[in-house]
C-alpha atoms as a PDB file:
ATOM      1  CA  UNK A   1       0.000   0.000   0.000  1.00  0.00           C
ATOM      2  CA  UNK A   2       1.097   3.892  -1.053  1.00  0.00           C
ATOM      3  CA  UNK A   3       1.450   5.251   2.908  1.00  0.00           C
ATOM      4  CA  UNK A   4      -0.543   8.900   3.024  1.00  0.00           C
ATOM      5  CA  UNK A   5       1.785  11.221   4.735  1.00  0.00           C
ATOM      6  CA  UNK A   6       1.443  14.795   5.883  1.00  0.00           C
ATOM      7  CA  UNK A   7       3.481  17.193   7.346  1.00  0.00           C
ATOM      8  CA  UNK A   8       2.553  20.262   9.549  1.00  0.00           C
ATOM      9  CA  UNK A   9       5.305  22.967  10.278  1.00  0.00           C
ATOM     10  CA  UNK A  10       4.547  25.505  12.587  1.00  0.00           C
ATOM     11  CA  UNK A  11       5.115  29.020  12.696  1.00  0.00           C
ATOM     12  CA  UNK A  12       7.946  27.797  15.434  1.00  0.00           C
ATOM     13  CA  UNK A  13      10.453  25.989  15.122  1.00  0.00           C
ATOM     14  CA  UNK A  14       9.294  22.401  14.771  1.00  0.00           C
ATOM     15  CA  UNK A  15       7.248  19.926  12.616  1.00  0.00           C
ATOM     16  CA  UNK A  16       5.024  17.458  13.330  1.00  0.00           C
ATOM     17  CA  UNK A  17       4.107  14.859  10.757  1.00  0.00           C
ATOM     18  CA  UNK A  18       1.532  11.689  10.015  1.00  0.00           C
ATOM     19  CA  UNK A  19       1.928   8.511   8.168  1.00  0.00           C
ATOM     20  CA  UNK A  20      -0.607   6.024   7.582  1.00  0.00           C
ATOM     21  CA  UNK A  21      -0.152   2.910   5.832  1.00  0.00           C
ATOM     22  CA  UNK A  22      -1.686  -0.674   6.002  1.00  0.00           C
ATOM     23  CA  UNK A  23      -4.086   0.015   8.835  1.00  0.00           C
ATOM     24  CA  UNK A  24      -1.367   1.962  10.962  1.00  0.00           C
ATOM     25  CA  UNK A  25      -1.561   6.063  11.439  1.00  0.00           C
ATOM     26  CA  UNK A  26       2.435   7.141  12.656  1.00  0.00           C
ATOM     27  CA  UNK A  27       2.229  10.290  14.033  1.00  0.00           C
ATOM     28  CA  UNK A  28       5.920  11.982  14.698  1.00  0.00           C
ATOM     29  CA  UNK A  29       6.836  15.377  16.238  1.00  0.00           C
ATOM     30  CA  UNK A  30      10.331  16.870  16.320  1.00  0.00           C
ATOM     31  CA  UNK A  31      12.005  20.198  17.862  1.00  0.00           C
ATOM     32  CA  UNK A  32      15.381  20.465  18.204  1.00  0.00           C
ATOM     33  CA  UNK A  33      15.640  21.389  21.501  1.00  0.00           C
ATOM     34  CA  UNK A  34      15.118  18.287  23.122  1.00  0.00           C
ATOM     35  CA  UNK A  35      11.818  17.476  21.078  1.00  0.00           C
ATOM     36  CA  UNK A  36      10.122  19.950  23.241  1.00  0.00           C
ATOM     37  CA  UNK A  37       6.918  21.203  22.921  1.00  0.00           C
ATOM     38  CA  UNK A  38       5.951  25.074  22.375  1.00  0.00           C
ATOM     39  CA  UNK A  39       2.353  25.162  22.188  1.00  0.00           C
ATOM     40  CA  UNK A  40       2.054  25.881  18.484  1.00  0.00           C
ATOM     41  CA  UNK A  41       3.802  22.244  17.961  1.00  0.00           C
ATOM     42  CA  UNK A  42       0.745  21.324  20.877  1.00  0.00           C
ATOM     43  CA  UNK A  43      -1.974  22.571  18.819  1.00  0.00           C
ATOM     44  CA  UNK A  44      -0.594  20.656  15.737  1.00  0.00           C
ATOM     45  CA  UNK A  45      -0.092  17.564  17.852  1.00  0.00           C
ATOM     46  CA  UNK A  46      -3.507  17.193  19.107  1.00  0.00           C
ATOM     47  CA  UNK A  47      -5.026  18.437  15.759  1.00  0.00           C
ATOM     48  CA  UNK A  48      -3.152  15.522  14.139  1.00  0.00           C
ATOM     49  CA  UNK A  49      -4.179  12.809  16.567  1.00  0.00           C
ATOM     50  CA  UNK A  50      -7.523  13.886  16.672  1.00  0.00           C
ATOM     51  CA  UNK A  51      -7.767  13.074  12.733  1.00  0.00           C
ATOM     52  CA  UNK A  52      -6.106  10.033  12.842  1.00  0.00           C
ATOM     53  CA  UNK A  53      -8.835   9.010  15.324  1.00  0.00           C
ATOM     54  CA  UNK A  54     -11.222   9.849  12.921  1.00  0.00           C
ATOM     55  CA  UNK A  55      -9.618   8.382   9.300  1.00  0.00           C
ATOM     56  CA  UNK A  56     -11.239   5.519   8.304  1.00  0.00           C
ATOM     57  CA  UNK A  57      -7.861   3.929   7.302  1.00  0.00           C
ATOM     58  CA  UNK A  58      -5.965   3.978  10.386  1.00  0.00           C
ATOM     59  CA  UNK A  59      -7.035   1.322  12.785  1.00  0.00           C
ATOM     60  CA  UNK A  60      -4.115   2.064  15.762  1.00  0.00           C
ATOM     61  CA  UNK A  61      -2.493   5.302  16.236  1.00  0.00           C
ATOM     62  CA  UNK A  62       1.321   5.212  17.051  1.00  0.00           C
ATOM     63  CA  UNK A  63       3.202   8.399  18.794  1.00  0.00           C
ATOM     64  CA  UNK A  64       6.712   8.990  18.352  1.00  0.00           C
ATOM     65  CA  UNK A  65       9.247  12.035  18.482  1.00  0.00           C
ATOM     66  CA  UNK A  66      12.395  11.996  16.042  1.00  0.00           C
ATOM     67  CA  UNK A  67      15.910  11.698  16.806  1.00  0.00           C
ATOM     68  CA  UNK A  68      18.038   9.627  19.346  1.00  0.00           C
ATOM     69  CA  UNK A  69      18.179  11.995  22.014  1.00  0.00           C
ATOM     70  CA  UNK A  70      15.472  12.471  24.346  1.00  0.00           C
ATOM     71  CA  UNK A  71      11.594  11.875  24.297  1.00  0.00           C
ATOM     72  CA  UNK A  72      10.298  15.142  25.049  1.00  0.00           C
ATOM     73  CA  UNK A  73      12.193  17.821  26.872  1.00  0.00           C
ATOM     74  CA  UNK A  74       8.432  18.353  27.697  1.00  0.00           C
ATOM     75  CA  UNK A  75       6.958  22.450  27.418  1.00  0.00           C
ATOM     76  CA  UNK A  76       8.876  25.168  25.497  1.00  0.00           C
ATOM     77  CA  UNK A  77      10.871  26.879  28.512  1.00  0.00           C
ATOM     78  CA  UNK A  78      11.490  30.473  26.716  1.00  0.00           C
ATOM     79  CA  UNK A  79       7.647  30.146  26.207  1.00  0.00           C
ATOM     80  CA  UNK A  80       6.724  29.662  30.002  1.00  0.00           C
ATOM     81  CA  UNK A  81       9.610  32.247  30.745  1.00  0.00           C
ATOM     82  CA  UNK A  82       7.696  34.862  28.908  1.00  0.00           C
ATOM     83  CA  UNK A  83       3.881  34.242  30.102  1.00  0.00           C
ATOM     84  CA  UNK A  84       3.338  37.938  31.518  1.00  0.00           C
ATOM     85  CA  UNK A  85      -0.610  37.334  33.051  1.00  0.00           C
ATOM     86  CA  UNK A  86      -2.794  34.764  33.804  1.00  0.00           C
ATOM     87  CA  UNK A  87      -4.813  34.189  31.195  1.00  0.00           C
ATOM     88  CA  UNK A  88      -1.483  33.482  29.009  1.00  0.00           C
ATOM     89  CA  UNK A  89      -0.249  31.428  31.798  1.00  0.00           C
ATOM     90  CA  UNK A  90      -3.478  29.248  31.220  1.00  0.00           C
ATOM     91  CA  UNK A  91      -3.236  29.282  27.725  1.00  0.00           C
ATOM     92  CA  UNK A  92       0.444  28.213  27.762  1.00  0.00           C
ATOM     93  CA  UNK A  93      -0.184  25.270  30.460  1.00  0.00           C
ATOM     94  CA  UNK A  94      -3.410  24.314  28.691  1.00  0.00           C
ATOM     95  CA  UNK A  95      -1.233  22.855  25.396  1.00  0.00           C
ATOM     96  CA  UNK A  96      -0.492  19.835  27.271  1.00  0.00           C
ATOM     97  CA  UNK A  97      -4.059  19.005  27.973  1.00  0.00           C
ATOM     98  CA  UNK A  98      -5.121  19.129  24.722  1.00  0.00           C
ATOM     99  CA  UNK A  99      -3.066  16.766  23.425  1.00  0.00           C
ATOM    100  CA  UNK A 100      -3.809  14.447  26.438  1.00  0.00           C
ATOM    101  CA  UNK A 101      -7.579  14.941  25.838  1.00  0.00           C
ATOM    102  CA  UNK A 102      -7.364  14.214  21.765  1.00  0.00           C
ATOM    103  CA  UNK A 103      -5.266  10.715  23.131  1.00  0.00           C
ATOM    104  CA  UNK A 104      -7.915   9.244  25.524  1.00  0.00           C
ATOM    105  CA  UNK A 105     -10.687  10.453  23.366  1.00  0.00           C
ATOM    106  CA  UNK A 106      -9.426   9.185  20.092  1.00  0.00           C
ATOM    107  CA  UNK A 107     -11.570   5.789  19.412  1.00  0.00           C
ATOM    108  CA  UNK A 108      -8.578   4.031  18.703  1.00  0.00           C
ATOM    109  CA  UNK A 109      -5.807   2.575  21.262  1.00  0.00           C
ATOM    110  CA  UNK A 110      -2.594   5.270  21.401  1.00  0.00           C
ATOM    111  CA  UNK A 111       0.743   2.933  21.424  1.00  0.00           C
ATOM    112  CA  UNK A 112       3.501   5.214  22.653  1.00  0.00           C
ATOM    113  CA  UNK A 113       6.892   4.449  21.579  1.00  0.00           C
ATOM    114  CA  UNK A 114       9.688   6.249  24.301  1.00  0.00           C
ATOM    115  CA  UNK A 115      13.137   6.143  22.758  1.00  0.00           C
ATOM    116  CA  UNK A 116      14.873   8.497  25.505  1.00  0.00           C
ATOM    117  CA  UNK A 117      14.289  10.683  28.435  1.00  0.00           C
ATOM    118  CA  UNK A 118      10.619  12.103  29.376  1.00  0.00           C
ATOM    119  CA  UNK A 119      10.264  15.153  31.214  1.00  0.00           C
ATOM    120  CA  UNK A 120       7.312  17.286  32.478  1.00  0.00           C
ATOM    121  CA  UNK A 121       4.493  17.596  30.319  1.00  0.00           C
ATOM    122  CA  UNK A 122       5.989  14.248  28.390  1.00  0.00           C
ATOM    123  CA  UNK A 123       5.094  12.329  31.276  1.00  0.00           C
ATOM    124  CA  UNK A 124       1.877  12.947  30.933  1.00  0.00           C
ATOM    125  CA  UNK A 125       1.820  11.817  26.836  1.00  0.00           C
ATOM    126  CA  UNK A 126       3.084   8.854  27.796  1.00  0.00           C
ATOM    127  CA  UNK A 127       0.609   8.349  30.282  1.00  0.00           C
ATOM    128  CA  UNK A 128      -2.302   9.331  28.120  1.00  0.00           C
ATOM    129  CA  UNK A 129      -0.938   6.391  25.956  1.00  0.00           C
ATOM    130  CA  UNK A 130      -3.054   3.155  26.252  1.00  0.00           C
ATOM    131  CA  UNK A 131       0.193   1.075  25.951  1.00  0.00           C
ATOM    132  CA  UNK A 132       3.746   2.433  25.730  1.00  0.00           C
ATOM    133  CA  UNK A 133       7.208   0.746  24.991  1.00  0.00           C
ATOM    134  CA  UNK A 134      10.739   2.201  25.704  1.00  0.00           C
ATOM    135  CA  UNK A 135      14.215   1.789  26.225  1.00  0.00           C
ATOM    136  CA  UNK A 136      15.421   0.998  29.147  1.00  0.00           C
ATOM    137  CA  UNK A 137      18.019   4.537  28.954  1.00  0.00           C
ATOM    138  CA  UNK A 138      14.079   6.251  28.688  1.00  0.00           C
ATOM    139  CA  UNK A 139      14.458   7.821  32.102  1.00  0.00           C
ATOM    140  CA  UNK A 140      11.494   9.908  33.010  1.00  0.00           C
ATOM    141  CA  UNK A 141      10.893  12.728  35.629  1.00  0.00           C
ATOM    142  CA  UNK A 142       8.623  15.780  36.322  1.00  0.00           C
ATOM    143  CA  UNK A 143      10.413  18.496  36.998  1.00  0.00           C
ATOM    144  CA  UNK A 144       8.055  20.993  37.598  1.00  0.00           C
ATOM    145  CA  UNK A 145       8.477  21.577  41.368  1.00  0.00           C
ATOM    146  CA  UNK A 146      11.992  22.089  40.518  1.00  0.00           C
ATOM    147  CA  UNK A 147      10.815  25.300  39.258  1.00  0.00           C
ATOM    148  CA  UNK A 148       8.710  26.293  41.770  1.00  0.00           C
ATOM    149  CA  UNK A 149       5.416  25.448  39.695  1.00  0.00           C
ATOM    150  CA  UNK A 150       3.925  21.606  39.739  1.00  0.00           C
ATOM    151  CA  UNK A 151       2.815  18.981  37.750  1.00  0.00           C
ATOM    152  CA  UNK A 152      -1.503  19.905  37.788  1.00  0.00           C
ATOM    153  CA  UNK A 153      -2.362  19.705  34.629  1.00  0.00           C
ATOM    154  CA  UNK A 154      -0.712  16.005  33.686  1.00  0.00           C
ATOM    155  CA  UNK A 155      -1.365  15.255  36.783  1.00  0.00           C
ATOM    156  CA  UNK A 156      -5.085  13.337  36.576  1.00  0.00           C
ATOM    157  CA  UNK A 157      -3.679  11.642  33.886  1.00  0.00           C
ATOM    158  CA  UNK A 158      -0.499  10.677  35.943  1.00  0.00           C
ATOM    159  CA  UNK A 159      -2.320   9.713  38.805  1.00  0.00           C
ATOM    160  CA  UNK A 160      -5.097   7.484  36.598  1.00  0.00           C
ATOM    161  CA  UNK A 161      -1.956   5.862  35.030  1.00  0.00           C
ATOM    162  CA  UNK A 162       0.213   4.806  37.957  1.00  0.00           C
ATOM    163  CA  UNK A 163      -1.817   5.519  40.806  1.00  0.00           C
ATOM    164  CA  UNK A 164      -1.065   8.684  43.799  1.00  0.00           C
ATOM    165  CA  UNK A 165       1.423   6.840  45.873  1.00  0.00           C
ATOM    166  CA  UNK A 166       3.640   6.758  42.510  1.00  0.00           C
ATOM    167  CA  UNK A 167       2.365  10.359  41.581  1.00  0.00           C
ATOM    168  CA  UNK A 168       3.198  11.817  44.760  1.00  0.00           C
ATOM    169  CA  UNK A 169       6.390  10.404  44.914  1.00  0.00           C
ATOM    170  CA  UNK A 170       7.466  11.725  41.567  1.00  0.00           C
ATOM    171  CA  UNK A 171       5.658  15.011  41.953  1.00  0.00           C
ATOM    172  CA  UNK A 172       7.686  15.293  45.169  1.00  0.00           C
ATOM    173  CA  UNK A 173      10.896  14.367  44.479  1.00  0.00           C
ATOM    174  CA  UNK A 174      11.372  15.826  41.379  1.00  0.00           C
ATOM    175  CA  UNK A 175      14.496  13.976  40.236  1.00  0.00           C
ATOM    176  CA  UNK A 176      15.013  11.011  37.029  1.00  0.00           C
ATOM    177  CA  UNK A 177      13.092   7.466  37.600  1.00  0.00           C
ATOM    178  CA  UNK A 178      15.106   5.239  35.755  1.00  0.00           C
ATOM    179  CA  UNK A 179      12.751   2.751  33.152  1.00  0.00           C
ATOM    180  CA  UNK A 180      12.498   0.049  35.886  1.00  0.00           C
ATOM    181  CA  UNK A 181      10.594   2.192  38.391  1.00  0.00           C
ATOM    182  CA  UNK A 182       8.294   3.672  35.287  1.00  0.00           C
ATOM    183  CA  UNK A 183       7.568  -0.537  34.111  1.00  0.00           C
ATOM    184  CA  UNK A 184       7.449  -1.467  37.634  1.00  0.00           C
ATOM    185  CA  UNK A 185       5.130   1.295  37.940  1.00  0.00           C
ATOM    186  CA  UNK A 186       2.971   0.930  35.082  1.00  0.00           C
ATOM    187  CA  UNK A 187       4.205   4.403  33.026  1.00  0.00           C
ATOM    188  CA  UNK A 188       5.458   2.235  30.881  1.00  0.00           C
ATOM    189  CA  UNK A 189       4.212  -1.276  29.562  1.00  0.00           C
ATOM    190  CA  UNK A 190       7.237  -3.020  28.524  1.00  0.00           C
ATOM    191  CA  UNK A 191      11.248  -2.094  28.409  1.00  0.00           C
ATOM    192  CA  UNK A 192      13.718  -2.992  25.812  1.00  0.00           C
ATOM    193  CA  UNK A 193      17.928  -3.037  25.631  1.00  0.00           C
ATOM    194  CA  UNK A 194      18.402  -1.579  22.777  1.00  0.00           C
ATOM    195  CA  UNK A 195      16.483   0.804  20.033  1.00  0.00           C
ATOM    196  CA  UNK A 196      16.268  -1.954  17.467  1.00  0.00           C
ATOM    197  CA  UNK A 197      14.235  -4.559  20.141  1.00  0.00           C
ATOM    198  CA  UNK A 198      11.851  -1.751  20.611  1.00  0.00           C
ATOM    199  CA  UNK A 199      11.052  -0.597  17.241  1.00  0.00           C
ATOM    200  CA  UNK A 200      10.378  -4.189  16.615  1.00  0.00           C
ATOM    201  CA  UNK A 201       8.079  -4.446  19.103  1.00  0.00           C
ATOM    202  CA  UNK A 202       6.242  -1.221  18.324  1.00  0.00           C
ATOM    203  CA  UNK A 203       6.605  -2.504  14.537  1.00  0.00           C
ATOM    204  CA  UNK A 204       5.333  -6.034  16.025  1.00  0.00           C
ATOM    205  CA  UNK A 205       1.803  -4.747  18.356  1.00  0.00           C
ATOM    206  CA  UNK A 206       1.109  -2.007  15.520  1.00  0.00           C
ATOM    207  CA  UNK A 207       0.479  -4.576  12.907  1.00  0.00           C
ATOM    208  CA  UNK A 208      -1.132  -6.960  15.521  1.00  0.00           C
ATOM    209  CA  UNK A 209      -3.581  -4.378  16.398  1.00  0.00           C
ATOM    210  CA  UNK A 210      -4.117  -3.035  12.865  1.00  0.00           C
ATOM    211  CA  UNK A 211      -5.699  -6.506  11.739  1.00  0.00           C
ATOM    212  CA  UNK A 212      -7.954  -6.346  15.319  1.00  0.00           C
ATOM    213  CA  UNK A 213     -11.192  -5.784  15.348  1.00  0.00           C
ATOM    214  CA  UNK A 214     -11.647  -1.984  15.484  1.00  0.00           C
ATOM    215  CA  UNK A 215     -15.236  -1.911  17.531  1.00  0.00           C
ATOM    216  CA  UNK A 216     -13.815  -4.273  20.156  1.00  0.00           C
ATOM    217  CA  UNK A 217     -11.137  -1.651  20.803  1.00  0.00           C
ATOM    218  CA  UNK A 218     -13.212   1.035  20.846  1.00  0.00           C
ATOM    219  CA  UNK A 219     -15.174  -0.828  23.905  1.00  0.00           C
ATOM    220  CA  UNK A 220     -11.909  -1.216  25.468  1.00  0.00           C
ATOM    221  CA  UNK A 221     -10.805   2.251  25.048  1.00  0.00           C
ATOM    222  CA  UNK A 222     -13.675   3.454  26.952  1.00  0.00           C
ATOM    223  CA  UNK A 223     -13.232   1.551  29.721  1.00  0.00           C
ATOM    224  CA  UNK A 224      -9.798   2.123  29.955  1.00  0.00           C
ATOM    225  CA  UNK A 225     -10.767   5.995  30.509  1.00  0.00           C
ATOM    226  CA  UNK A 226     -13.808   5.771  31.569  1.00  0.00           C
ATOM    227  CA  UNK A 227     -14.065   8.981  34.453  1.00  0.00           C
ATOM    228  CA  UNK A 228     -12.470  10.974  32.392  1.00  0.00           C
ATOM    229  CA  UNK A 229     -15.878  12.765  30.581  1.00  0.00           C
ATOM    230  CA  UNK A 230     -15.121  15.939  32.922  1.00  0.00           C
ATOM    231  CA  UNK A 231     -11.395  16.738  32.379  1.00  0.00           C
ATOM    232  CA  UNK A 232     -12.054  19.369  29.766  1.00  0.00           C
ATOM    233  CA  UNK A 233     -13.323  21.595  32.859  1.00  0.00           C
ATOM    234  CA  UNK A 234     -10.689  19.664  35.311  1.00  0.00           C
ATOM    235  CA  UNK A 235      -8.034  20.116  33.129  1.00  0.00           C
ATOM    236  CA  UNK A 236      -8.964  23.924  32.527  1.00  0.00           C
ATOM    237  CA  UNK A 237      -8.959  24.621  36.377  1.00  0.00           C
ATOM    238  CA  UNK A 238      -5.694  23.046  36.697  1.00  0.00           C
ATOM    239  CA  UNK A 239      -3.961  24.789  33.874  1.00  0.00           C
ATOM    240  CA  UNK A 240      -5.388  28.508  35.009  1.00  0.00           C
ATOM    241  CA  UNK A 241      -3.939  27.217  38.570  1.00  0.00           C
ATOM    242  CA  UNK A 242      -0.801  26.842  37.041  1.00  0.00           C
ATOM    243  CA  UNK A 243      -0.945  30.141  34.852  1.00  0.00           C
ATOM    244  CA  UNK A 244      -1.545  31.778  38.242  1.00  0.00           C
ATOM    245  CA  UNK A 245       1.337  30.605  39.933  1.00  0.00           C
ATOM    246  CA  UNK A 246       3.967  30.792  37.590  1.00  0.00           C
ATOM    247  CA  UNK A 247       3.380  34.293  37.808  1.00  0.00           C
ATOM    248  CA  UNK A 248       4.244  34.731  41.846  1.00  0.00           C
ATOM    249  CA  UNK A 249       7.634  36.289  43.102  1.00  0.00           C
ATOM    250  CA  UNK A 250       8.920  32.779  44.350  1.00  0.00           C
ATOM    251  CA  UNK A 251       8.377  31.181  40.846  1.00  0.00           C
ATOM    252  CA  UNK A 252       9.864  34.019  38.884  1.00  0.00           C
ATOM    253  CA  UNK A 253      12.665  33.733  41.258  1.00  0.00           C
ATOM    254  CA  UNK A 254      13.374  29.823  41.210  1.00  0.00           C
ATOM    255  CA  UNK A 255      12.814  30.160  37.041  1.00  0.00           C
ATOM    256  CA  UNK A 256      15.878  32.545  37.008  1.00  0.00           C
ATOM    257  CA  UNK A 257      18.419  30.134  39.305  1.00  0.00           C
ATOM    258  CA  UNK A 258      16.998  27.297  36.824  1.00  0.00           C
ATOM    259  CA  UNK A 259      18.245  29.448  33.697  1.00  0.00           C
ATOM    260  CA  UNK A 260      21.578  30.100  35.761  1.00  0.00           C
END
């Protein structure tokens, strides 16, 4: 089969781009700092996912970032470094969300594939997968305490994912879990050695889900996040909460030893 591609650049540096071929819809983003995520790369991402959820010929979505270095750096830091009121505050801290939302909602299971590091909002991507894979170098962390902030907006989906004892802990002690803790954990579903073993996994469940039957995973889906039909208001709370606080004296302050 001819795969349909597209490719979305946005007005920032970035691009984010879709595959589909043979049942299975890739959807890739890339930034090259870190594969993070300014929110017009967001806005693509969760535009992107939210048609693949919707094209009649993709049966499984897969989520990837490009490169060998990390996962996701997470949000774009000069981005949150400039929010200058609330309501941009909310705007910038609601990008994650969206993209979490257009996962769980998408009628069609979400395999992550995490090649390297996760941090922040990426934590929350992964856990808005409905099965992931990584490496076992795929460390993963939320760092947003670090900076005098925290992790509210990923954090139902966190939470759902792993449960609050593991939330808390890495809310709390905002330092690198290494890919045994996120498996152990349930962040992630299974760990590989090396790149190769994973891709051919990934490569392996794609095509085992692309010849499943599509209705039955639909089903599943919605149990899987089923308590979720309010986080479009939840979500919105927790992202002015954090547009609020990024704002105070103490934040400003422990955002200017981070850039140090």
């Amino acid at each position: 089969m001819t795969p349909n591609t597209s490719s979305q650049p946005t007005a920032s540096v970035g691009t984010v781009s879709a595959q589909v071929a043979d049942g299975i819809a890739t959807v890739s983003f890339a930034h090259p700092k870190g594969n993070s995520l300014p929110g017009a790369l967001l806005q693509k991402l969760a535009a992107e996912i939210t048609t693949q959820g919707a094209n009649p010929a993709a049966t499984v979505i897969v989520l990837r970032s490009e490169g060998s270095g990390p996962f996701c750096a997470g949000a774009s830091f000069e981005e949150l470094t400039a929010v200058t009121d609330a309501a941009v505050g909310a705007k910038f801290f609601a990008g994650f969300s969206k993209v979490i939302l257009a996962m769980i909602r998408a009628p069609k299971f979400v395999i992550t594939r995490v090649h390297g590091k996760a941090a922040g909002g990426a934590v929350g991507l992964i856990a808005a997968s409905d099965y992931s894979l990584a490496v076992n170098s795929a460390q993963a962390k939320l760092s947003e305490l670090a900076i005098g902030i925290g992790p509210f907006v990923v954090g139902p989906v966190i939470e759902k994912k792993i449960g609050l004892a593991a939330f808390s802990a890495m809310a709390v002690d905002a330092d690198w879990r290494d890919a045994t803790w996120c498996e152990r954990h349930g962040l992630y579903s299974k760990v590989y050695d090396i790149a190769p073993a994973l891709d051919a996994a990934v490569d392996s469940l794609a095509v085992t889900l692309a010849n499943s039957n599509p209705e039955a995973m639909a089903a599943l889906k919605k149990l899987f996040w089923s308590g979720t039909e309010k986080w479009d208001t939840l979500l919105a709370e927790r992202a002015a909460m954090s547009g609020s606080l990024v704002l105070s004296d103490f934040t400003r302050s422990a955002i200017a030893q981070f850039r140090k």
